[in-house]
N, C-alpha and C. Protein backbone atom coordinates (compact mmCIF):
# COMPACT_ATOMS: atom_id res chain seq x y z
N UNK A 1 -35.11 26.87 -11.49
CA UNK A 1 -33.99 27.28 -10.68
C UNK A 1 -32.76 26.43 -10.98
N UNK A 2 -33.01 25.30 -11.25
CA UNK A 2 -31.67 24.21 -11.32
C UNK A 2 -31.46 23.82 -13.47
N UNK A 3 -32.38 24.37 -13.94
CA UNK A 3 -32.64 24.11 -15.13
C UNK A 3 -32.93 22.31 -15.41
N UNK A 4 -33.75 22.08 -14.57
CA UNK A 4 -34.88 21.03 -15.11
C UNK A 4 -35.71 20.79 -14.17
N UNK A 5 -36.83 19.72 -14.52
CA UNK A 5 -37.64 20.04 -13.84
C UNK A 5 -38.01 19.27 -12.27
N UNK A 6 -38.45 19.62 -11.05
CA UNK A 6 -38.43 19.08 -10.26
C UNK A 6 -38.74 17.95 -9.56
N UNK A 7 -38.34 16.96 -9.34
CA UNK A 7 -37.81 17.09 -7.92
C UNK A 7 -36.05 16.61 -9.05
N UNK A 8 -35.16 17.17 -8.87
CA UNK A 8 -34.16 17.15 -9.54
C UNK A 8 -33.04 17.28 -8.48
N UNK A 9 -31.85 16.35 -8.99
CA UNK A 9 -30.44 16.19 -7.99
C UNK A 9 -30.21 17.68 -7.24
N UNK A 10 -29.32 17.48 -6.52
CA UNK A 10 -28.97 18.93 -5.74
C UNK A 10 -30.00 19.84 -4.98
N UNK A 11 -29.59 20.85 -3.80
CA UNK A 11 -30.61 21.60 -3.28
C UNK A 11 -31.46 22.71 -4.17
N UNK A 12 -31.22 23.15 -5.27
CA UNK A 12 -32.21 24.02 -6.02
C UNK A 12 -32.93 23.11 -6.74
N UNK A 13 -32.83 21.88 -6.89
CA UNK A 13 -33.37 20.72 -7.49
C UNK A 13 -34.97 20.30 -6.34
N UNK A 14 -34.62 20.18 -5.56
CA UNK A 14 -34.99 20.19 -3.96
C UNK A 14 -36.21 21.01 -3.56
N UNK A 15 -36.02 22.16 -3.97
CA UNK A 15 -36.41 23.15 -3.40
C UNK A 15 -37.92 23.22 -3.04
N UNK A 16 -38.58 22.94 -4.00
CA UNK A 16 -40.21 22.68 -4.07
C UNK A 16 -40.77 21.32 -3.62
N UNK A 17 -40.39 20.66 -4.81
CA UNK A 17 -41.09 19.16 -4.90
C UNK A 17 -39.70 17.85 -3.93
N UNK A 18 -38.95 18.88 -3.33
CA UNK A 18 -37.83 17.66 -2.72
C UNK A 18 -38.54 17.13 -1.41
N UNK A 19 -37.10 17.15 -0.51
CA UNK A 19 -37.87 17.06 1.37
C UNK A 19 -38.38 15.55 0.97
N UNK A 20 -38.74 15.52 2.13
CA UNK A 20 -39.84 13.91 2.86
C UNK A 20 -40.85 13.75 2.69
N UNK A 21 -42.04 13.35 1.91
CA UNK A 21 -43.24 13.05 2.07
C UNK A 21 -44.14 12.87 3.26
N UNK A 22 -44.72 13.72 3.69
CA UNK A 22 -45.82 13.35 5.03
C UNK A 22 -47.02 13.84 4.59
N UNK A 23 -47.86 13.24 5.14
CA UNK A 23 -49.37 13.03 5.09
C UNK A 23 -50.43 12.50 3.68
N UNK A 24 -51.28 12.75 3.63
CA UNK A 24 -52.16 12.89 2.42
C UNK A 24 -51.87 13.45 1.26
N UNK A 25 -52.29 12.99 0.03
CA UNK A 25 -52.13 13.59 -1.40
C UNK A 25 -52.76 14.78 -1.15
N UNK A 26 -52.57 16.21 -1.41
CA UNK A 26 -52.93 17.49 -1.34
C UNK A 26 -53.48 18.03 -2.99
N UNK A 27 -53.09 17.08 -3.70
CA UNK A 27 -53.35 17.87 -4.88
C UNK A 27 -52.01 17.63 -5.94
N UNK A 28 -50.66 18.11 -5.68
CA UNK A 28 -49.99 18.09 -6.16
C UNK A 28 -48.63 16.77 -5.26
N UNK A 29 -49.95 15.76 -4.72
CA UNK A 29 -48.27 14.86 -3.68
C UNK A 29 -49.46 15.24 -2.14
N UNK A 30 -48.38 14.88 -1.61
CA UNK A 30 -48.55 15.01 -0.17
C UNK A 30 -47.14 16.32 0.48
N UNK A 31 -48.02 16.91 1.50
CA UNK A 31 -47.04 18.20 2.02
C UNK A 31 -45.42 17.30 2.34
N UNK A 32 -44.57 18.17 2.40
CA UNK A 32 -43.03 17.90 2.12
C UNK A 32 -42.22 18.38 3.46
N UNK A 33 -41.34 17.55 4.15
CA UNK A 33 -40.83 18.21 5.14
C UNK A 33 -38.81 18.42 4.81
N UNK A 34 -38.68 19.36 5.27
CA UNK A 34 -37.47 19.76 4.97
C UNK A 34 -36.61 19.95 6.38
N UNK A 35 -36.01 18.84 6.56
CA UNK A 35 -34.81 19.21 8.17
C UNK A 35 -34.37 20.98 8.25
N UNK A 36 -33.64 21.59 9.68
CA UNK A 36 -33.32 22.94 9.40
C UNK A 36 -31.99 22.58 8.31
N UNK A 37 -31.39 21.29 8.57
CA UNK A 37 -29.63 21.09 7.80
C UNK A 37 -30.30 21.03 6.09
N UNK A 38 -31.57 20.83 5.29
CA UNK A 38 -31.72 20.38 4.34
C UNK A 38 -32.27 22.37 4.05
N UNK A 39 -32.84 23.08 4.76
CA UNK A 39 -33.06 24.24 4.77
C UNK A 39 -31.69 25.34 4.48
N UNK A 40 -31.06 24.96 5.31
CA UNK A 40 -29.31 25.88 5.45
C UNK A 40 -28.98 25.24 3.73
N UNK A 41 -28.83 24.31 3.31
CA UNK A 41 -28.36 23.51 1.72
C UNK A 41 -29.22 24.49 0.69
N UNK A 42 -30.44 24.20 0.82
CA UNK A 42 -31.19 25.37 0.31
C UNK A 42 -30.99 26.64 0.38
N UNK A 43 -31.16 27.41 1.07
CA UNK A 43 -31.02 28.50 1.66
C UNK A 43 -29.19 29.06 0.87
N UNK A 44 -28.49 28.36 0.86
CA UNK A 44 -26.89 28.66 0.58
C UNK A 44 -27.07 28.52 -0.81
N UNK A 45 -27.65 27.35 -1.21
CA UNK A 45 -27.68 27.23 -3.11
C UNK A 45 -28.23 28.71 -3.38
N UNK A 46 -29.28 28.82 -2.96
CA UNK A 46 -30.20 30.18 -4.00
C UNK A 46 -29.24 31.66 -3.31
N UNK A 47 -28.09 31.57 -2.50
CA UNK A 47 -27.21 33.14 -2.43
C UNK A 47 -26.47 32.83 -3.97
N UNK A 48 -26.49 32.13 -4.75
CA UNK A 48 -25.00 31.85 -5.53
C UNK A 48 -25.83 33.43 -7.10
N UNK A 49 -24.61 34.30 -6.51
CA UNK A 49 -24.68 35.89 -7.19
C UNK A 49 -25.41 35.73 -8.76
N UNK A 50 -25.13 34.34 -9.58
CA UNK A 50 -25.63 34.70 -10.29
C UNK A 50 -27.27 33.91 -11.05
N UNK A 51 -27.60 33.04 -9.87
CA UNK A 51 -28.67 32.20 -10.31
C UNK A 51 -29.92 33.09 -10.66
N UNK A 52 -30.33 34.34 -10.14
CA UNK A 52 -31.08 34.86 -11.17
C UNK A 52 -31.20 35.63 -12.65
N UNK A 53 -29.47 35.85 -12.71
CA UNK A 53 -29.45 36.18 -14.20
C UNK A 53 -29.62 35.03 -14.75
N UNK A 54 -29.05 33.50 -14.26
CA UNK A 54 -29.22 32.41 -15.27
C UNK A 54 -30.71 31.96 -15.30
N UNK A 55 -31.57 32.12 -14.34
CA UNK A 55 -33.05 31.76 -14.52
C UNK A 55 -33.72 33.11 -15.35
N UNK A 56 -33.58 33.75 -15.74
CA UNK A 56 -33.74 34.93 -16.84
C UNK A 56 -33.18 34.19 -17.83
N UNK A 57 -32.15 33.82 -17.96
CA UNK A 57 -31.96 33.34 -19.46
C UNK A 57 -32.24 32.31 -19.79
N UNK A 58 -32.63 30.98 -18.75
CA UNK A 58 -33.34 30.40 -19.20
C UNK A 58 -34.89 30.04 -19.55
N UNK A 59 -35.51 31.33 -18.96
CA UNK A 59 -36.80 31.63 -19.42
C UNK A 59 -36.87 31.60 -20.91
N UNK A 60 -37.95 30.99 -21.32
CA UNK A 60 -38.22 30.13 -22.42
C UNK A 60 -39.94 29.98 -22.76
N UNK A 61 -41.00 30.58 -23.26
CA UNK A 61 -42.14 31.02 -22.85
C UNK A 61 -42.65 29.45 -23.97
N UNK A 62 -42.14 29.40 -24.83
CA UNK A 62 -42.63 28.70 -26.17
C UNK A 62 -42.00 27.23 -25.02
N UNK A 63 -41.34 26.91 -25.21
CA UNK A 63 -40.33 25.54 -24.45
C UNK A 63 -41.11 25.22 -23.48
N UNK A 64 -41.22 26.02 -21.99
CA UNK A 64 -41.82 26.00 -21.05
C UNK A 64 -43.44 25.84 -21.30
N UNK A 65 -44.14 26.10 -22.12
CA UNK A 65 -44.97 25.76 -22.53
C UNK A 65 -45.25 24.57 -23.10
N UNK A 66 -44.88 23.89 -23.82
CA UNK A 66 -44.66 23.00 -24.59
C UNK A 66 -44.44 22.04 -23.47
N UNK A 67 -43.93 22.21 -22.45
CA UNK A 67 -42.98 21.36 -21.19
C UNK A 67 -44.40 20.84 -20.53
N UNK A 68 -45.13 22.07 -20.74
CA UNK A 68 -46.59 21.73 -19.13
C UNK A 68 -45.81 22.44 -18.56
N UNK A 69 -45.32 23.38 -17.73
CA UNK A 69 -44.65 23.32 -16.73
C UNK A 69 -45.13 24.89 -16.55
N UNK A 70 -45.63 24.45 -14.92
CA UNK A 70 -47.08 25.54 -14.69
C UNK A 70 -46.77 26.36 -14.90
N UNK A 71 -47.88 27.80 -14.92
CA UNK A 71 -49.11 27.08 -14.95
C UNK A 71 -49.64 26.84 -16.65
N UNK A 72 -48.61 26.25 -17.26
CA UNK A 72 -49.21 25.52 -18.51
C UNK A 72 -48.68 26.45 -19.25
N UNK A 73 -49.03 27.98 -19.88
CA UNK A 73 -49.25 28.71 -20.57
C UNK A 73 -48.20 29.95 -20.17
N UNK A 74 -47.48 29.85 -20.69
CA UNK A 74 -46.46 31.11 -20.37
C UNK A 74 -46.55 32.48 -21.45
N UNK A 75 -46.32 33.66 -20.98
CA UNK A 75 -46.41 35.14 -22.00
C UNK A 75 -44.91 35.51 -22.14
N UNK A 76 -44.55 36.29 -22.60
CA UNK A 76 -43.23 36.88 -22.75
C UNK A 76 -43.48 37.76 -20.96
N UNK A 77 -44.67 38.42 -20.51
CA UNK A 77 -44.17 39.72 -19.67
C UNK A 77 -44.53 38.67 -18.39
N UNK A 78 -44.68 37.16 -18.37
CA UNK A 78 -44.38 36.16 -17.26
C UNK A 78 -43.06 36.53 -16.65
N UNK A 79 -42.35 36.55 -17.06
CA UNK A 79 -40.42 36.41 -16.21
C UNK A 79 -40.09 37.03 -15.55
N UNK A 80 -41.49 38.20 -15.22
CA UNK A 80 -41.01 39.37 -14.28
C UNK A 80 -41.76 38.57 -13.32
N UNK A 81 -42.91 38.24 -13.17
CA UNK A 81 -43.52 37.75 -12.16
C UNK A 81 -42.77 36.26 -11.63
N UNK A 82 -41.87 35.77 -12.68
CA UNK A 82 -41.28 34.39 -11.81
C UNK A 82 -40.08 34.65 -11.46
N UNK A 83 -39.53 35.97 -11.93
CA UNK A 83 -38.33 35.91 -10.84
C UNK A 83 -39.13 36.76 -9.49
N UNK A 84 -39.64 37.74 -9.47
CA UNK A 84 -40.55 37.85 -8.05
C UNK A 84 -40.48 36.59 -7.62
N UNK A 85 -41.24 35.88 -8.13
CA UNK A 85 -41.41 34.44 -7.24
C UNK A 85 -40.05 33.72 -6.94
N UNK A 86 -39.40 33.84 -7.42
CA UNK A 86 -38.22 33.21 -7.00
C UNK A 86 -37.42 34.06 -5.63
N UNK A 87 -37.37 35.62 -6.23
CA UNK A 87 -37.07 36.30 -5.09
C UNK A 87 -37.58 35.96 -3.33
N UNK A 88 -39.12 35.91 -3.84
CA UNK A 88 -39.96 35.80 -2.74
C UNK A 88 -39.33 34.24 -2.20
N UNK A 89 -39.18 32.82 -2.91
CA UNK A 89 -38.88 31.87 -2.01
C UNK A 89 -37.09 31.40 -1.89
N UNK A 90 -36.42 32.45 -2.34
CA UNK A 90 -35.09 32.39 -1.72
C UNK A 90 -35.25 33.14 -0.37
N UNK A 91 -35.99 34.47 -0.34
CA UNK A 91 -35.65 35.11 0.84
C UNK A 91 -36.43 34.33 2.18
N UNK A 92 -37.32 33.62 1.79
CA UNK A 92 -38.46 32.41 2.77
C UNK A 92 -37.10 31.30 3.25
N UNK A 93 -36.68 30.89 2.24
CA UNK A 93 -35.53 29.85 2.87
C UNK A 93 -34.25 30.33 3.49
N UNK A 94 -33.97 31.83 3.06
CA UNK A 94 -32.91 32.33 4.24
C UNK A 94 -33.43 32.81 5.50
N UNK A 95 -34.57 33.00 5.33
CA UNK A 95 -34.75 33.57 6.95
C UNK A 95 -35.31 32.52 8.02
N UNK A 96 -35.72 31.01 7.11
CA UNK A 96 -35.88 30.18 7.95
C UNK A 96 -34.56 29.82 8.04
N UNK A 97 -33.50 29.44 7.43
CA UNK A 97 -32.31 28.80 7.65
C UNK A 97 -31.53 29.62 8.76
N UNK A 98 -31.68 31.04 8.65
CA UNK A 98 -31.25 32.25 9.97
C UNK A 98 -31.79 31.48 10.91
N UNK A 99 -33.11 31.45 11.20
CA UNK A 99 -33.94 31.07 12.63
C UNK A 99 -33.32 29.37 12.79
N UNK A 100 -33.12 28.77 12.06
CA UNK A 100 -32.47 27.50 11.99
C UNK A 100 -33.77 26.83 12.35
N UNK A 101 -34.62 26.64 11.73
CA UNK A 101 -36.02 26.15 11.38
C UNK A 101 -36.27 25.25 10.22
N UNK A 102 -37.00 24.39 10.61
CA UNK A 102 -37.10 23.30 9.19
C UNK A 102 -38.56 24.14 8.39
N UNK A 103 -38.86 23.59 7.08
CA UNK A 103 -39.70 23.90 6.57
C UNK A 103 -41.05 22.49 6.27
N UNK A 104 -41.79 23.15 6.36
CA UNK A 104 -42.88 22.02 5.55
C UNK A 104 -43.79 22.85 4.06
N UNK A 105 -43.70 22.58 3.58
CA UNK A 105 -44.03 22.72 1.97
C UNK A 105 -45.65 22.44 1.86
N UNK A 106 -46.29 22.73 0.54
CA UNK A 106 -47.73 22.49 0.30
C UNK A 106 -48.38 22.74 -0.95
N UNK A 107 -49.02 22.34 -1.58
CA UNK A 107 -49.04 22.66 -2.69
C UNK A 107 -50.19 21.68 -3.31
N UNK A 108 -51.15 22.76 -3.13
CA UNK A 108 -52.82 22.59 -3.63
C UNK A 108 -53.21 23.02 -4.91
């Protein structure tokens, strides 16, 4: 989303691996807490009109591979399924930032 890899400066930097550390190692860290004000930062970065044409172009199957950067092994017909995924956790951080709700993160 921010073109490198996470936990990286700025709120699309943020987005996953940012927030506060609480509890136990889960696997990937310990779960992540995000204020509603660190949610609204989020939530406003991923409206900007053109961050999913630029995460399309920086899809990179050979690079991203080469990177590790999950899940390890990338295809060319991957980029449909990670902008879904991206779709899916911009619209998660606007509708918590609407409700003005913090987030907690996880990642097993």
């Amino acid at each position: 989303m921010c073109g490198a890899l996470e936990p990286a400066p700025g709120p699309l930097g943020q987005a996953v691996f940012g927030g506060t550390e609480i509890g136990e190692d889960q696997g990937y860290g310990p779960a992540r807490y995000f204020s509603p004000a660190q949610v609204a930062e989020i939530a406003a970065a991923f409206q900007s009109p053109s961050l999913a044409t630029e995460l399309r172009a920086r899809f990179d199957k050979e690079a991203m591979t080469q990177l590790g950067i999950y899940p390890g092994v990338w295809e060319a017909d991957d980029e449909d399924w990670l902008v879904d995924a991206f779709d899916t956790l911009r619209d998660f951080y606007a509708a918590a930032s609407k409700a003005g709700q913090s987030v907690v993160t996880v990642i097993e």
